[in-house]
N, C-alpha and C. Protein backbone atom coordinates (compact mmCIF):
# COMPACT_ATOMS: atom_id res chain seq x y z
N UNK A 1 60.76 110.07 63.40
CA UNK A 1 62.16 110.36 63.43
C UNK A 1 62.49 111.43 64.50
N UNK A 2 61.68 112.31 64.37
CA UNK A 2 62.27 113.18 65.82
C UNK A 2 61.77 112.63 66.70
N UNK A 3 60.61 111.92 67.23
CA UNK A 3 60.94 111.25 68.27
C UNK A 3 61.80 110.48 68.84
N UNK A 4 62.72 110.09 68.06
CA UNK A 4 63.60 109.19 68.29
C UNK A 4 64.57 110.11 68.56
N UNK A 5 64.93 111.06 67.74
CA UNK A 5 65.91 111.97 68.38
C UNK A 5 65.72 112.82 69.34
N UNK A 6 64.82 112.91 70.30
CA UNK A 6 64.37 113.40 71.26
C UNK A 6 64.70 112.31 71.95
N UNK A 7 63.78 110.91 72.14
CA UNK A 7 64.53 110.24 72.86
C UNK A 7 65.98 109.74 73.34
N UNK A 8 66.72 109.78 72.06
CA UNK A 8 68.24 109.98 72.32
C UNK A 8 69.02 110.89 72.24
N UNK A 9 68.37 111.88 72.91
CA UNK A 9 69.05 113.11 72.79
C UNK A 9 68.61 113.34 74.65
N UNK A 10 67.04 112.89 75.41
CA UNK A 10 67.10 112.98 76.41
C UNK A 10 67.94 111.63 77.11
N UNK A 11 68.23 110.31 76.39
CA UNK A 11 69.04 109.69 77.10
C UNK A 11 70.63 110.29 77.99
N UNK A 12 71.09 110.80 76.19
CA UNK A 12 72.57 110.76 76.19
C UNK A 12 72.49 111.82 77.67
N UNK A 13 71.64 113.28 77.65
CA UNK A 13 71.71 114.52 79.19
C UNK A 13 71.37 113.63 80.05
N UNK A 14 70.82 112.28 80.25
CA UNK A 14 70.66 112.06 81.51
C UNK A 14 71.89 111.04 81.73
N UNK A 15 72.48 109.98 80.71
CA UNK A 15 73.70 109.65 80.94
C UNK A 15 74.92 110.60 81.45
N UNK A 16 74.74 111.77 80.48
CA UNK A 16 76.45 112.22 80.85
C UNK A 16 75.91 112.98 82.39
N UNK A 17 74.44 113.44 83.28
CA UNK A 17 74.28 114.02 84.34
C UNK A 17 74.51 113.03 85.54
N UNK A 18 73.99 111.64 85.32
CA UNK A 18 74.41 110.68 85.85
C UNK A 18 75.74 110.37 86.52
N UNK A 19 76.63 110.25 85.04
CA UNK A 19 78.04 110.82 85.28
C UNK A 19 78.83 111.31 86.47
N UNK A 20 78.29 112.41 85.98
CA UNK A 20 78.77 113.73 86.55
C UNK A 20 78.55 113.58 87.86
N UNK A 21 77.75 113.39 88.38
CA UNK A 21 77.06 113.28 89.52
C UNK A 21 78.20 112.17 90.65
N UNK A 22 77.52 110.82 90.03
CA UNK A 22 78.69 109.90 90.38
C UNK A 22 80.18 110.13 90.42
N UNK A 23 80.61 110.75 89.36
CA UNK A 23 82.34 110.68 89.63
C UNK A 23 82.33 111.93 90.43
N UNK A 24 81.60 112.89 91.20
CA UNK A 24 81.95 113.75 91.81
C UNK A 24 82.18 112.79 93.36
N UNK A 25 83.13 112.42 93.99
CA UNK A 25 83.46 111.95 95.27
C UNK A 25 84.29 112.57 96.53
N UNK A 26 83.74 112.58 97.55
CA UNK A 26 84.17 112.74 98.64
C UNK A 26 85.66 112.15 99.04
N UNK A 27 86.33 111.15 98.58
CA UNK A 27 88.08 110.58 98.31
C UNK A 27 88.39 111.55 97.31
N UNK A 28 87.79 112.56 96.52
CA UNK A 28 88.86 113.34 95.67
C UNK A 28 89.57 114.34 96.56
N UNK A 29 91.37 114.42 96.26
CA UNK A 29 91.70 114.94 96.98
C UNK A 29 92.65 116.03 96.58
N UNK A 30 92.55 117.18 97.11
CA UNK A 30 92.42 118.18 96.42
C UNK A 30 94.53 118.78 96.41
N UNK A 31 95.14 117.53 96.43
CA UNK A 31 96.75 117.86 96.48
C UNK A 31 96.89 116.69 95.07
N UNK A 32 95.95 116.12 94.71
CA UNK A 32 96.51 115.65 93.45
C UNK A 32 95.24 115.62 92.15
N UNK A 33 94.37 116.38 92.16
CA UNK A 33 93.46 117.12 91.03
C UNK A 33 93.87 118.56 90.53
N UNK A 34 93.40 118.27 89.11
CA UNK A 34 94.04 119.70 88.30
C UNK A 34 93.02 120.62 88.57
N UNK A 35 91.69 119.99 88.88
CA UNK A 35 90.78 120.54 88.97
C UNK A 35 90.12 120.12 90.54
N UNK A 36 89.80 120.81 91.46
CA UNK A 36 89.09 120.08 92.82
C UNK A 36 88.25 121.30 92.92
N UNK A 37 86.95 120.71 93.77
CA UNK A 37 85.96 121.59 94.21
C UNK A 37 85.21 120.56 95.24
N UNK A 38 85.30 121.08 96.65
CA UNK A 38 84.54 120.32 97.66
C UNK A 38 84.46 121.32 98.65
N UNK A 39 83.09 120.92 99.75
CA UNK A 39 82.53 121.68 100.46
C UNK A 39 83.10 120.50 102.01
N UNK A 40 83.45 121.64 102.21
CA UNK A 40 83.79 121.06 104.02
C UNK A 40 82.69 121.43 104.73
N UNK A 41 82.01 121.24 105.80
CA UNK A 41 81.31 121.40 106.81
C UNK A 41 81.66 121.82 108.54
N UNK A 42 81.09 122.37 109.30
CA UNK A 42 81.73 122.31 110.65
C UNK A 42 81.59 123.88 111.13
N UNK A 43 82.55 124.22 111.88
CA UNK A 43 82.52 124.96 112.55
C UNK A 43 83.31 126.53 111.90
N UNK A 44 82.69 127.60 111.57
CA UNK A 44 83.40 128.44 111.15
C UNK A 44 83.32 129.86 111.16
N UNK A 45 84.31 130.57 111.21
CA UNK A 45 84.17 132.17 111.82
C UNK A 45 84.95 133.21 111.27
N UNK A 46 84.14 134.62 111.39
CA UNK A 46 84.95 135.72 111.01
C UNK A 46 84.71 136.81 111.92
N UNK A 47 86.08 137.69 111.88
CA UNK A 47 86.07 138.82 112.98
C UNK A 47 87.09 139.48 111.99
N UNK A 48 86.16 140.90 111.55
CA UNK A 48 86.42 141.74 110.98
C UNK A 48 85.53 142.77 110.32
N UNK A 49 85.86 144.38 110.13
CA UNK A 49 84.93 144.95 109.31
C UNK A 49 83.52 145.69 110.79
N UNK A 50 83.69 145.02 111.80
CA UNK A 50 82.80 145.44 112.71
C UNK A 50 82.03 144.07 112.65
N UNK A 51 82.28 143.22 112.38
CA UNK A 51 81.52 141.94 112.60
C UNK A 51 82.17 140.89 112.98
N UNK A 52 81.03 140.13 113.88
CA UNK A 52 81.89 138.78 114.30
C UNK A 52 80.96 137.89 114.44
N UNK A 53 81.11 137.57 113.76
CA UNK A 53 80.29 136.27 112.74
C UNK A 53 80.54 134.46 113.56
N UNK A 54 79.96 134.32 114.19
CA UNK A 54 80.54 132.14 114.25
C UNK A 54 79.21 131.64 114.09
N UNK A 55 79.48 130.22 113.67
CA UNK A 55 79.01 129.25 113.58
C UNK A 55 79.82 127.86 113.56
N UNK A 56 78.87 126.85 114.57
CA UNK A 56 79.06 125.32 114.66
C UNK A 56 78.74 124.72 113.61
N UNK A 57 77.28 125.51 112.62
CA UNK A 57 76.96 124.56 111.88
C UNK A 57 77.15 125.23 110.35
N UNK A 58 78.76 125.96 109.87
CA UNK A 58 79.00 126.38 108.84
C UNK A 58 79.39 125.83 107.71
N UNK A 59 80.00 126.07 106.30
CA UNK A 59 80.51 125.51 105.57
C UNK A 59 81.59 126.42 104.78
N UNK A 60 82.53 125.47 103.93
CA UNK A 60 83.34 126.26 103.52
C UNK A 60 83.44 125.33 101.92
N UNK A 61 83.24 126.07 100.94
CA UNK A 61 83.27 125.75 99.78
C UNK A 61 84.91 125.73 98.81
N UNK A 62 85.65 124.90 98.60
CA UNK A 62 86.84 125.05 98.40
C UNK A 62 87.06 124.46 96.67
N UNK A 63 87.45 125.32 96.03
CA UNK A 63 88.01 124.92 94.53
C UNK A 63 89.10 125.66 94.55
N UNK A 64 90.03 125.08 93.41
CA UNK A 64 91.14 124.98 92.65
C UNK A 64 91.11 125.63 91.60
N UNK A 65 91.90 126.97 91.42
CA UNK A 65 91.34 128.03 90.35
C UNK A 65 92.55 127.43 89.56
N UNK A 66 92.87 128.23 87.86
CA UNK A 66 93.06 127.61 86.89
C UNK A 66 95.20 127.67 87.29
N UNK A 67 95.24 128.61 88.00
CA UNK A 67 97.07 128.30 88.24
C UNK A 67 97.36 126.85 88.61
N UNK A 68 96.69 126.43 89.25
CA UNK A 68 97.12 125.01 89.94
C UNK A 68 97.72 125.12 91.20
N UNK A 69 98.43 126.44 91.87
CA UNK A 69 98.94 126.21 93.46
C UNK A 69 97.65 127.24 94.50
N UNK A 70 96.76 127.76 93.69
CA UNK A 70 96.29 129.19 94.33
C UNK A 70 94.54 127.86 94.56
N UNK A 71 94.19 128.50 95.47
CA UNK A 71 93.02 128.08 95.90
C UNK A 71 91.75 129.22 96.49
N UNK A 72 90.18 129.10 96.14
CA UNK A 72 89.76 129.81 96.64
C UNK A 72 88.69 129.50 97.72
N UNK A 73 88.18 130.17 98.67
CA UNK A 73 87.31 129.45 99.81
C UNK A 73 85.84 130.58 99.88
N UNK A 74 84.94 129.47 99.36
CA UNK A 74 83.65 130.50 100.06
C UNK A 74 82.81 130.16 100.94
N UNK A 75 82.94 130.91 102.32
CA UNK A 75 81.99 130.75 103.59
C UNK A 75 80.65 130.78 103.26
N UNK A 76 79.91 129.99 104.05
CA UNK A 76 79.11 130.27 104.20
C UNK A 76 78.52 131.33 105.83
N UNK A 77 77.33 131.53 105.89
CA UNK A 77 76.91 132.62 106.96
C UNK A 77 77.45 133.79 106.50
N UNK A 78 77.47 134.18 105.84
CA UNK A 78 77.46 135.62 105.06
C UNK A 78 79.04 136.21 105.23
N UNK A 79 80.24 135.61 105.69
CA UNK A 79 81.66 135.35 106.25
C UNK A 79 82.47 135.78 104.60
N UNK A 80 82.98 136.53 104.01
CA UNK A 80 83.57 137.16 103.28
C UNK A 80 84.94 136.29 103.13
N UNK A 81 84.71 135.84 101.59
CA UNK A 81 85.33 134.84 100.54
C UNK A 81 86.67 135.21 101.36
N UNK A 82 87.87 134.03 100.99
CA UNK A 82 89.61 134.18 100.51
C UNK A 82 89.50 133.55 99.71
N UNK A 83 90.37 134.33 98.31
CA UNK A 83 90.68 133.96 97.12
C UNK A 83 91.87 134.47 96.81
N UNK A 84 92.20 133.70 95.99
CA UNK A 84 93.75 133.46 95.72
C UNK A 84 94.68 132.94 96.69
N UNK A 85 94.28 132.09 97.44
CA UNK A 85 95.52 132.11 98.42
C UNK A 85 95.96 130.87 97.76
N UNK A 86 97.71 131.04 97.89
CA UNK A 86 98.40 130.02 96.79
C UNK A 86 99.25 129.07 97.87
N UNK A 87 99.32 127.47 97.99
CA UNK A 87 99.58 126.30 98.48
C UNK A 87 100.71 126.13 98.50
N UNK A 88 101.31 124.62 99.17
CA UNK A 88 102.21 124.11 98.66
C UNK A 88 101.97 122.82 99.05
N UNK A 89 102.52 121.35 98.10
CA UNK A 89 101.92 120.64 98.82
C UNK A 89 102.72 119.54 100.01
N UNK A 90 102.77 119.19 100.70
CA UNK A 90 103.29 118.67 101.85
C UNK A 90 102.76 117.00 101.89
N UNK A 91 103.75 116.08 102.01
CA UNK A 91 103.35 114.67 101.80
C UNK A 91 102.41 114.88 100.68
N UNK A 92 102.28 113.63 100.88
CA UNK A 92 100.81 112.98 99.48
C UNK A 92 100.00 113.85 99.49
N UNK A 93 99.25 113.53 100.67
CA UNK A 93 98.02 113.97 99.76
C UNK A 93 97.56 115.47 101.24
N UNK A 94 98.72 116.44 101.52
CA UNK A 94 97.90 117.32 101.92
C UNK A 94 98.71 118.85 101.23
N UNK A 95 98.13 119.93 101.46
CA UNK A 95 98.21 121.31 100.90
C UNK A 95 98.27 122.42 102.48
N UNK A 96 99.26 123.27 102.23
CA UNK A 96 99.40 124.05 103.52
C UNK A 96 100.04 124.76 102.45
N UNK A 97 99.40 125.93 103.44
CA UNK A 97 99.30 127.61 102.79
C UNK A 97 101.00 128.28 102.49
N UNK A 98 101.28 128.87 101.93
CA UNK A 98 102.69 129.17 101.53
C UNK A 98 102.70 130.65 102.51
N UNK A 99 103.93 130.61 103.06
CA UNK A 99 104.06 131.72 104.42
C UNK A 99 102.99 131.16 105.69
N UNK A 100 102.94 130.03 105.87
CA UNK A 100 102.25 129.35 107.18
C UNK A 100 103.12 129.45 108.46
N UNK A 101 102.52 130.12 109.27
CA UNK A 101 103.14 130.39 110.61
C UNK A 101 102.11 129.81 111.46
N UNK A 102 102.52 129.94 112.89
CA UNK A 102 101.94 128.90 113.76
C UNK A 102 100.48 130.15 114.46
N UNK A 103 100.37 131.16 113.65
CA UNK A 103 99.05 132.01 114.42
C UNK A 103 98.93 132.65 113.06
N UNK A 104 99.00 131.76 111.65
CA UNK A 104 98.37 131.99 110.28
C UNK A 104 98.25 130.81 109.54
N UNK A 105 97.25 130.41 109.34
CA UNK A 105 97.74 129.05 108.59
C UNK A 105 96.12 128.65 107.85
N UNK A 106 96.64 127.62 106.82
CA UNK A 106 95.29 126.91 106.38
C UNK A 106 95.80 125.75 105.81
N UNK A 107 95.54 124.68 106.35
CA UNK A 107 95.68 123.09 105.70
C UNK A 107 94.76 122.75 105.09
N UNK A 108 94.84 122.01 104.22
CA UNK A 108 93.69 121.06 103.63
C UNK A 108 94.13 119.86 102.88
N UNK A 109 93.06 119.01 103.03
CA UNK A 109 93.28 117.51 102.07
C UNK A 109 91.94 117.15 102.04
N UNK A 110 92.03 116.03 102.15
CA UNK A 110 90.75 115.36 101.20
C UNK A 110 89.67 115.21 102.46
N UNK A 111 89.80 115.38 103.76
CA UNK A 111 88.93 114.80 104.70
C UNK A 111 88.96 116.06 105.55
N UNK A 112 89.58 117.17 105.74
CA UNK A 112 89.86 118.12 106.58
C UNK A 112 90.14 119.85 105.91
N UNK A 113 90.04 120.57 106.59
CA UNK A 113 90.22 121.61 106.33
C UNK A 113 90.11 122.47 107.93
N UNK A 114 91.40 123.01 108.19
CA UNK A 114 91.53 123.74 109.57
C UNK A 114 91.97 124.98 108.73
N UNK A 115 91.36 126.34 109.03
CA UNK A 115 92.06 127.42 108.88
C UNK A 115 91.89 128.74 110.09
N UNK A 116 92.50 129.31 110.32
CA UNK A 116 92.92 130.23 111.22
C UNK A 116 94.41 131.41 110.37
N UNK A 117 93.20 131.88 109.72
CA UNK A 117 93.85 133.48 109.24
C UNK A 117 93.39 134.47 108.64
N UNK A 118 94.67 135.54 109.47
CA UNK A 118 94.58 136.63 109.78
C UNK A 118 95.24 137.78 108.15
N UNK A 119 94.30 138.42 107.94
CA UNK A 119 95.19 139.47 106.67
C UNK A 119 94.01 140.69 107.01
N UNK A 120 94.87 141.91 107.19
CA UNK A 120 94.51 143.24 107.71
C UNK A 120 93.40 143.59 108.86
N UNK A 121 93.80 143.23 110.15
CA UNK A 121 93.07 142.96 110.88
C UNK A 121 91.64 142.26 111.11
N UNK A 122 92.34 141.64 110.20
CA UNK A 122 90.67 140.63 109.88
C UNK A 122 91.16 139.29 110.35
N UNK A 123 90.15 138.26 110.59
CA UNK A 123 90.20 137.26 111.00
C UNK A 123 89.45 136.00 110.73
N UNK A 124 89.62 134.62 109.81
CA UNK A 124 88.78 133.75 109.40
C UNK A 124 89.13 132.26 109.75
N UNK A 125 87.99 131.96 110.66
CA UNK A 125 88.51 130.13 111.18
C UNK A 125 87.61 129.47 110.56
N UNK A 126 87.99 127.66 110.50
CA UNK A 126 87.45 127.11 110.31
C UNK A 126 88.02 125.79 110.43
N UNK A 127 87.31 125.12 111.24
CA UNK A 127 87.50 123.51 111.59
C UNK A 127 86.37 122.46 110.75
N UNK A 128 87.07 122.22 109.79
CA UNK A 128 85.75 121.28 109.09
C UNK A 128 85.72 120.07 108.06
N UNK A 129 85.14 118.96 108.12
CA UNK A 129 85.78 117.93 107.22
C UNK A 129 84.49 118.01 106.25
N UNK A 130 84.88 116.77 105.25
CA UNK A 130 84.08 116.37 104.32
C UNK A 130 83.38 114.98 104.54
């Protein structure tokens, strides 16, 4: 008897990991999930603090914290998080930053992510899809 419940007890963790795994997709797009979390790739940079940081071959980790308009981003190359920055969303399926000016800005959707901004003489880019 406990073998059996061992065996269906390691089925059901490898069904629901299976899952999980699978419904995580690259088409999820992050202007119509309550919940989104995806990693962009590409090119990305910071200048600030006494450092100036780039890379061609960076990443930028992007989820959807629990408000629903605020979003947070974590660099990779050692490039110092933005969190909280809160959206709006524009057509279907894309998201641009609320107070977006043409030398502050951050877009995103499901295939892209461009950002270029600036808060207290600091500075964070990034050109990068999924």
């Amino acid at each position: 008897m406990k073998k059996a419940i061992r065996i269906l007890g390691l089925f059901l963790l490898t069904f629901f990991v299976v899952t999980a795994v699978t419904s995580c997709s690259d088409d999820d797009d992050p202007a119509n999930n309550d919940f989104f979390a995806g990693t962009y790739r590409g090119s990305v940079s910071y200048n600030g603090d006494g450092n100036n940081i780039s890379s061609n071959d960076g990443s930028v980790f992007v989820t959807k914290i629990a408000s629903g308009t605020k979003y947070n981003f974590a660099f990779s190359n050692s490039i110092p998080d933005l969190n909280g920055v809160e959206f709006n969303q524009q057509g279907d399926n894309t998201l641009v930053m609320v107070g977006s000016t043409a030398t502050s800005y951050i877009r995103i959707d499901n295939n892209e992510l461009k950002i270029f901004y600036s808060r207290d003489g600091k500075t964070w880019t990034a050109n990068a899809t999924r």
